[in-house]
C-alpha atoms as a PDB file:
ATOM      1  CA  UNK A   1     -81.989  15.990  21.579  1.00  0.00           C
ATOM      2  CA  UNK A   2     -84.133  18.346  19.371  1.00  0.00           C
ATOM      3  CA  UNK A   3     -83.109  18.842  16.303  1.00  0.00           C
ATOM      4  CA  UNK A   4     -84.680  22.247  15.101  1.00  0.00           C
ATOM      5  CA  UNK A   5     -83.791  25.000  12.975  1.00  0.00           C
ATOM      6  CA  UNK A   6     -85.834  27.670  14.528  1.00  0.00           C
ATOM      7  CA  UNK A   7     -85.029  28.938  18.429  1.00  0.00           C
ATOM      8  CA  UNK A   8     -88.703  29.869  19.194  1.00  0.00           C
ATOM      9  CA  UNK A   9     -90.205  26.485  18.164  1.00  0.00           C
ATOM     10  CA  UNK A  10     -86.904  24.646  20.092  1.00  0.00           C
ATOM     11  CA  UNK A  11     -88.132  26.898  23.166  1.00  0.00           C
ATOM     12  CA  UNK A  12     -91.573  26.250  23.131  1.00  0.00           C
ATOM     13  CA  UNK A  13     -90.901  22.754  23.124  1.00  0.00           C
ATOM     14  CA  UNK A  14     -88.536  22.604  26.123  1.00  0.00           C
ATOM     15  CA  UNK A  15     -91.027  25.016  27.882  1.00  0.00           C
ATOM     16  CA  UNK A  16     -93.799  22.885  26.896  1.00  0.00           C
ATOM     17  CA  UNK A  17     -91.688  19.140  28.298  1.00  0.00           C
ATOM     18  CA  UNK A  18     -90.657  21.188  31.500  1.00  0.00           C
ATOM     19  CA  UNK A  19     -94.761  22.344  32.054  1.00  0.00           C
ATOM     20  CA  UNK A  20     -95.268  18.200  31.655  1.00  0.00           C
ATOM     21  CA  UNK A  21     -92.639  17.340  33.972  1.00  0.00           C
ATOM     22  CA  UNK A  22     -89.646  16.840  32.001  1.00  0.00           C
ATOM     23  CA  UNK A  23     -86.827  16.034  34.197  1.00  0.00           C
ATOM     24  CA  UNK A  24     -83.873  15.236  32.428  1.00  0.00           C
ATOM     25  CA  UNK A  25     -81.473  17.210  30.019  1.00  0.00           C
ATOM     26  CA  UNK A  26     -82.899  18.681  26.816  1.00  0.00           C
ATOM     27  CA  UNK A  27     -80.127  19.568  24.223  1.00  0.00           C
ATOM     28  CA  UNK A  28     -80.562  21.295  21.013  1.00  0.00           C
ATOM     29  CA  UNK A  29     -79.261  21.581  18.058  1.00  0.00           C
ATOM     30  CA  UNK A  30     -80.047  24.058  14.837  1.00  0.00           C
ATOM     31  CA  UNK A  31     -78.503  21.816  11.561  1.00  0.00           C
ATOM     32  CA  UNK A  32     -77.713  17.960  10.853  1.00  0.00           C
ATOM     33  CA  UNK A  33     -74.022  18.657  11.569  1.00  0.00           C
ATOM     34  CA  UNK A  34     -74.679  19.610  14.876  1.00  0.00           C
ATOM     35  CA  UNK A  35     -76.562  17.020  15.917  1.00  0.00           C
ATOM     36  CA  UNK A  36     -74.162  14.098  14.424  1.00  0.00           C
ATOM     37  CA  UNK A  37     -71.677  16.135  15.996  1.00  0.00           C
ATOM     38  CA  UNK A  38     -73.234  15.951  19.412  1.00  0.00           C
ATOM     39  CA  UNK A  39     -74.756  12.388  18.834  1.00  0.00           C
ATOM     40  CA  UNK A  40     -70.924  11.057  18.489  1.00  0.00           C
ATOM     41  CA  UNK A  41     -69.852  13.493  21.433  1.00  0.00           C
ATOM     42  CA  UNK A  42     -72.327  11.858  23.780  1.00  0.00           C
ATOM     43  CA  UNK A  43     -70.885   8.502  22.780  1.00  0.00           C
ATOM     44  CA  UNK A  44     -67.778   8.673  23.357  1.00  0.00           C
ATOM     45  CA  UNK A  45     -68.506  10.560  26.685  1.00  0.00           C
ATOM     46  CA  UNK A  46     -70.903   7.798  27.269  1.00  0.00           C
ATOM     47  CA  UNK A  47     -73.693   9.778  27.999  1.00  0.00           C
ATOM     48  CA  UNK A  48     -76.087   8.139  25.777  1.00  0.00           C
ATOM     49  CA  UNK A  49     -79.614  10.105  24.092  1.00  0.00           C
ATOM     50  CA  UNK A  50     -82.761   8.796  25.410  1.00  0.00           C
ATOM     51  CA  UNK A  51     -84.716  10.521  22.622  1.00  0.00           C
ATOM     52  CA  UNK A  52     -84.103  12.666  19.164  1.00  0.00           C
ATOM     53  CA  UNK A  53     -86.902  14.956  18.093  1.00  0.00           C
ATOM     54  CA  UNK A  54     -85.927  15.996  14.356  1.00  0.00           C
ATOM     55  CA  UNK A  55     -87.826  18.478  12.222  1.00  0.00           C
ATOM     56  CA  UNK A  56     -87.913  17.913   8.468  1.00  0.00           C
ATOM     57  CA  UNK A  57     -86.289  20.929   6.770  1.00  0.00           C
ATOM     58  CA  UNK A  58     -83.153  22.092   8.417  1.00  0.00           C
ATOM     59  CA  UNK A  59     -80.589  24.229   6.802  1.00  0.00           C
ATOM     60  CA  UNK A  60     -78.165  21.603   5.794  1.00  0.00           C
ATOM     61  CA  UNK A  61     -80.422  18.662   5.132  1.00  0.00           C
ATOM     62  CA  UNK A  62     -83.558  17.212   6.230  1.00  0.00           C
ATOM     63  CA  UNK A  63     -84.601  15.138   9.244  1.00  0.00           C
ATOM     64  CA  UNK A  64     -84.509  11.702   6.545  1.00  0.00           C
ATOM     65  CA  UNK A  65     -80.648  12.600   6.959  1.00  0.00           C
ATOM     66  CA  UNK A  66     -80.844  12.091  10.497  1.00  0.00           C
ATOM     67  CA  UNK A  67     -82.842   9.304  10.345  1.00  0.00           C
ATOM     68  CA  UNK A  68     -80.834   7.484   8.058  1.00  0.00           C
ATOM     69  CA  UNK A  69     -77.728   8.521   9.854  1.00  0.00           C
ATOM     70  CA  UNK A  70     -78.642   7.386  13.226  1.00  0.00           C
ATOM     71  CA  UNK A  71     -80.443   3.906  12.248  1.00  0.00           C
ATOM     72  CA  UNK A  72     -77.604   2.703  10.222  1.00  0.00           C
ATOM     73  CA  UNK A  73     -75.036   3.352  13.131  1.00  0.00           C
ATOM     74  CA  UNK A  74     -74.945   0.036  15.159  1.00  0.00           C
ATOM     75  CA  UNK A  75     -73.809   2.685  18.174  1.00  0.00           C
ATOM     76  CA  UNK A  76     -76.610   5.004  17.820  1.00  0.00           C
ATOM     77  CA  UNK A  77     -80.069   2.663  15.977  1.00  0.00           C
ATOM     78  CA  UNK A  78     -81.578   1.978  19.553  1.00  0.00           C
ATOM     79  CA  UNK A  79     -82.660   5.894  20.077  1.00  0.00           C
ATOM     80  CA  UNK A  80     -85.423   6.278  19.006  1.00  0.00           C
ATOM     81  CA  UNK A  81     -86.404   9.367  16.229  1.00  0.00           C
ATOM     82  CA  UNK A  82     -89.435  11.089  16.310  1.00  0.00           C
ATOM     83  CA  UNK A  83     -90.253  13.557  13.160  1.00  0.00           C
ATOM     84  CA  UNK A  84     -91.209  16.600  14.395  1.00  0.00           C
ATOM     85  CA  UNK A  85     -92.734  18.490  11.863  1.00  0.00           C
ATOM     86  CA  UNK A  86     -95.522  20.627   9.549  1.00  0.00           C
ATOM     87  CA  UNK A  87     -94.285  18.397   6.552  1.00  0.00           C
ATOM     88  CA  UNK A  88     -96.287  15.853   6.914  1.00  0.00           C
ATOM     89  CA  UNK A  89     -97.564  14.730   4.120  1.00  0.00           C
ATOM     90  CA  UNK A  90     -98.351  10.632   3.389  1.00  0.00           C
ATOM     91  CA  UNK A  91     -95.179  10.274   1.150  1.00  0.00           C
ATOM     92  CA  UNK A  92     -93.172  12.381   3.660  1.00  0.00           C
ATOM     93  CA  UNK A  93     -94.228  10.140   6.374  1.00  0.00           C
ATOM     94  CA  UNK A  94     -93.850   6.966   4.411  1.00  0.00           C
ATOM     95  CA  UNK A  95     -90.216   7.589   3.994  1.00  0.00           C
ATOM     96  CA  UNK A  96     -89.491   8.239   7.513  1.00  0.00           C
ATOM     97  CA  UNK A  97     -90.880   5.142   8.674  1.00  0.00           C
ATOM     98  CA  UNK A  98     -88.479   3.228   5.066  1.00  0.00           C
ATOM     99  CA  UNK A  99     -85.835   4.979   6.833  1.00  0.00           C
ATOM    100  CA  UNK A 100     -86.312   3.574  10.493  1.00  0.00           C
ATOM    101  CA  UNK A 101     -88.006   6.903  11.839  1.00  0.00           C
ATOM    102  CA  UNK A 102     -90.231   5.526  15.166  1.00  0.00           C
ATOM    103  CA  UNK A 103     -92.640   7.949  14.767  1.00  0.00           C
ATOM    104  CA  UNK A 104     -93.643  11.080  12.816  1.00  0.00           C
ATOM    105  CA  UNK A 105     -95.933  13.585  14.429  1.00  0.00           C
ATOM    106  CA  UNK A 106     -97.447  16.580  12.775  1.00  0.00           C
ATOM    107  CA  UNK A 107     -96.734  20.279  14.443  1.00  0.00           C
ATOM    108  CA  UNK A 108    -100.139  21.498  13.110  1.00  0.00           C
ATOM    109  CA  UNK A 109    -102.620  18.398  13.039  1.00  0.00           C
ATOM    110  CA  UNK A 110    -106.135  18.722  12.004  1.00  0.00           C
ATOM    111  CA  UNK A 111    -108.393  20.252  15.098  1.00  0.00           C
ATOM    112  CA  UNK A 112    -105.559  20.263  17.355  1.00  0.00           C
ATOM    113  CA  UNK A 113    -102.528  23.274  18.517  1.00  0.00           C
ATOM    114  CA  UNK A 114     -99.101  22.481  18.409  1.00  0.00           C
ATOM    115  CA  UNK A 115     -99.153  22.439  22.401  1.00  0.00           C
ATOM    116  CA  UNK A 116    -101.781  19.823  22.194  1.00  0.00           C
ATOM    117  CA  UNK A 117     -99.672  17.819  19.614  1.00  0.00           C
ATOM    118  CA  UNK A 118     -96.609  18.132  21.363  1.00  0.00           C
ATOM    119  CA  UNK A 119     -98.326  17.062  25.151  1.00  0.00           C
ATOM    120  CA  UNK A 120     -99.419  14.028  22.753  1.00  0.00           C
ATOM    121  CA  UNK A 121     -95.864  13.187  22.003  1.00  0.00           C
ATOM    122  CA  UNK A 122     -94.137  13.920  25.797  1.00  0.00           C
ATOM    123  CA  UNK A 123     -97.388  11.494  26.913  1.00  0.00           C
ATOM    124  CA  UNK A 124     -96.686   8.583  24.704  1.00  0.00           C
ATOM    125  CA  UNK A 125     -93.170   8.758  23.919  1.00  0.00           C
ATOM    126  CA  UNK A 126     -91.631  10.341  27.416  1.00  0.00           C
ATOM    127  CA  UNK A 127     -94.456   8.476  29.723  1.00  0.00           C
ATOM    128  CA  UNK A 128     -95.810   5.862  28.317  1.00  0.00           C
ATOM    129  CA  UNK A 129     -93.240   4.526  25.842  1.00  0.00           C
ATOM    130  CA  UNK A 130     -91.200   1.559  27.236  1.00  0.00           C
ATOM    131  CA  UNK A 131     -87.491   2.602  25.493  1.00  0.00           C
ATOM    132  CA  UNK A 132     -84.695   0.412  24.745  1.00  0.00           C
ATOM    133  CA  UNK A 133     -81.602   0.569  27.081  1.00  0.00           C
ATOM    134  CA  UNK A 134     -78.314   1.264  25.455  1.00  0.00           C
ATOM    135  CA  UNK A 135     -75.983  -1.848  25.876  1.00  0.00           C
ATOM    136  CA  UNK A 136     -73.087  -1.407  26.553  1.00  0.00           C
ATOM    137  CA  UNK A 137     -70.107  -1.157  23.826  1.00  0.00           C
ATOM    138  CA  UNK A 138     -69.268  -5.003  22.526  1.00  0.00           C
ATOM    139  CA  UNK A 139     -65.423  -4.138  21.092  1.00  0.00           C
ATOM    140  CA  UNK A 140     -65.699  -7.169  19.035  1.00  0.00           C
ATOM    141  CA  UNK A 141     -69.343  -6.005  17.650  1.00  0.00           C
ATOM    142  CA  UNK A 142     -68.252  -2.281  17.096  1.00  0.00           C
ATOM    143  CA  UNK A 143     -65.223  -3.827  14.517  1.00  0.00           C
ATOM    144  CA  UNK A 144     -67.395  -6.527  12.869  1.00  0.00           C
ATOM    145  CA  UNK A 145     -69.183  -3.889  12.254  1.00  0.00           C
ATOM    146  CA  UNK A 146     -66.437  -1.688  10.982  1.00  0.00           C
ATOM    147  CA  UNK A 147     -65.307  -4.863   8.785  1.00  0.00           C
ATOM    148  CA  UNK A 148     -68.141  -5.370   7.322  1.00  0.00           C
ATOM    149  CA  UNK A 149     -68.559  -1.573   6.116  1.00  0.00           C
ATOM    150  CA  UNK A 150     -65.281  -1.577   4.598  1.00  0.00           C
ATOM    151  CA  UNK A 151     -65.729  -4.845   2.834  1.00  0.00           C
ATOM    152  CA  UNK A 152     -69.378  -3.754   1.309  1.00  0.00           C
ATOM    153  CA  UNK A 153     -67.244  -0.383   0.484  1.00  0.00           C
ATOM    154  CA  UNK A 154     -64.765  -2.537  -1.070  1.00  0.00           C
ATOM    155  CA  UNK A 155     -67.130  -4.876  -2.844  1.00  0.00           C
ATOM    156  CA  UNK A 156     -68.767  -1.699  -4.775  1.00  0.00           C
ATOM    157  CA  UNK A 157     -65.469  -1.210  -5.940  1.00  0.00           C
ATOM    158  CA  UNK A 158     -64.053  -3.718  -7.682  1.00  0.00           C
ATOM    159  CA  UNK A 159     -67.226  -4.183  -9.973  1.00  0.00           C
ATOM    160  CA  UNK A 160     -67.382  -0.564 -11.194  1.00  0.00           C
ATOM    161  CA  UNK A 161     -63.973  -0.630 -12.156  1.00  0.00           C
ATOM    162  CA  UNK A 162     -64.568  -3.495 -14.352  1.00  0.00           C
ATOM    163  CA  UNK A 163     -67.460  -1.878 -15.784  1.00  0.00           C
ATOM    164  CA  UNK A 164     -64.948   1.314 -16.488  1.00  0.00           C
ATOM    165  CA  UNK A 165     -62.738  -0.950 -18.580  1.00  0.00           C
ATOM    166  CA  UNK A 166     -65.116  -3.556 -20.272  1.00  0.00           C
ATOM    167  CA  UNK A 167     -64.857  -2.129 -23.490  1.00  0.00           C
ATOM    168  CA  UNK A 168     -60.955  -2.126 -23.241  1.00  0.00           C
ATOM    169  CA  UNK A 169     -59.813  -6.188 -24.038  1.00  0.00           C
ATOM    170  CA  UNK A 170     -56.464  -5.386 -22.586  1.00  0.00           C
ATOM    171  CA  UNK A 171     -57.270  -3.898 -19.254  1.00  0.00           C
ATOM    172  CA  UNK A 172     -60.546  -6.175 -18.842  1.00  0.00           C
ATOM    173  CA  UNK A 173     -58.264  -8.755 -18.768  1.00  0.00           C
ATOM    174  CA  UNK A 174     -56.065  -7.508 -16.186  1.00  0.00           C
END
């Protein structure tokens, strides 16, 4: 999946992995909605992602969004994420990797085009790269998990509404 707000850069890419030997499926999407959208899709269709490309700026977000959004769902935090983008500055990059992101590569590094960079990226990530395989769906695991959201959601709760009341005796002690 490449996540990419602009159709010519989304082409070239595809164009580029097809030139390299790309065999599979390349799907695309334009915003962070999409994406999640067709991440979720996929599941429950169980046609799992092998690999999300995700530029920084998109229209509705950025590619952290993503990030964060895949690596906190227990469903989706084996595919790996790859930053695609001309954003990359140290703090940038820094908080993709905070936020699980497996790699961030630069469109227009230092001495090098963005076809270079991007034949970098198919060669480690599409040839080389040994990827996790997607297990499949533990029930039991999938509503721990759902649990144990719901009771952190649930334990934020309960302390801010004491907070909202502290200074009222009456409703403190209640």
């Amino acid at each position: 999946l490449h996540v990419e707000d602009e159709p010519n850069l989304a082409e070239l890419v595809q164009a580029a992995f097809e030139r390299f030997g790309f065999q599979g499926d390349m799907l695309w999407a334009g915003r962070v909605a999409d994406a999640l959208a067709l991440i979720d899709q996929r599941k429950r269709q169980k046609q799992p992602l092998d690999l999300i490309l995700v530029d920084m700026r998109l229209p509705d977000g950025t590619g952290l969004d993503l990030v964060r959004e895949v690596k906190a769902n227990s469903a989706w935090s084996t595919i790996p994420v790859l930053v695609l983008s001309s954003e990359a500055d140290p703090k940038t990059v820094t908080e993709a990797d905070a936020r699980g992101a497996n790699c961030f590569v630069s469109k227009s590094p230092k001495g090098k085009s963005i076809r270079e960079s991007i034949q970098a990226l198919y060669q480690c990530w599409l040839e080389g790269a040994l990827l996790p395989q997607i297990a499949p769906v533990d029930r039991l695991r999938e509503d721990l998990g759902r649990a144990v959201g719901l009771s952190a959601r649930t334990s934020e709760f309960y302390p801010g509404l004491a907070h909202r009341f502290s200074h009222d005796p009456e409703q403190s002690a209640f």
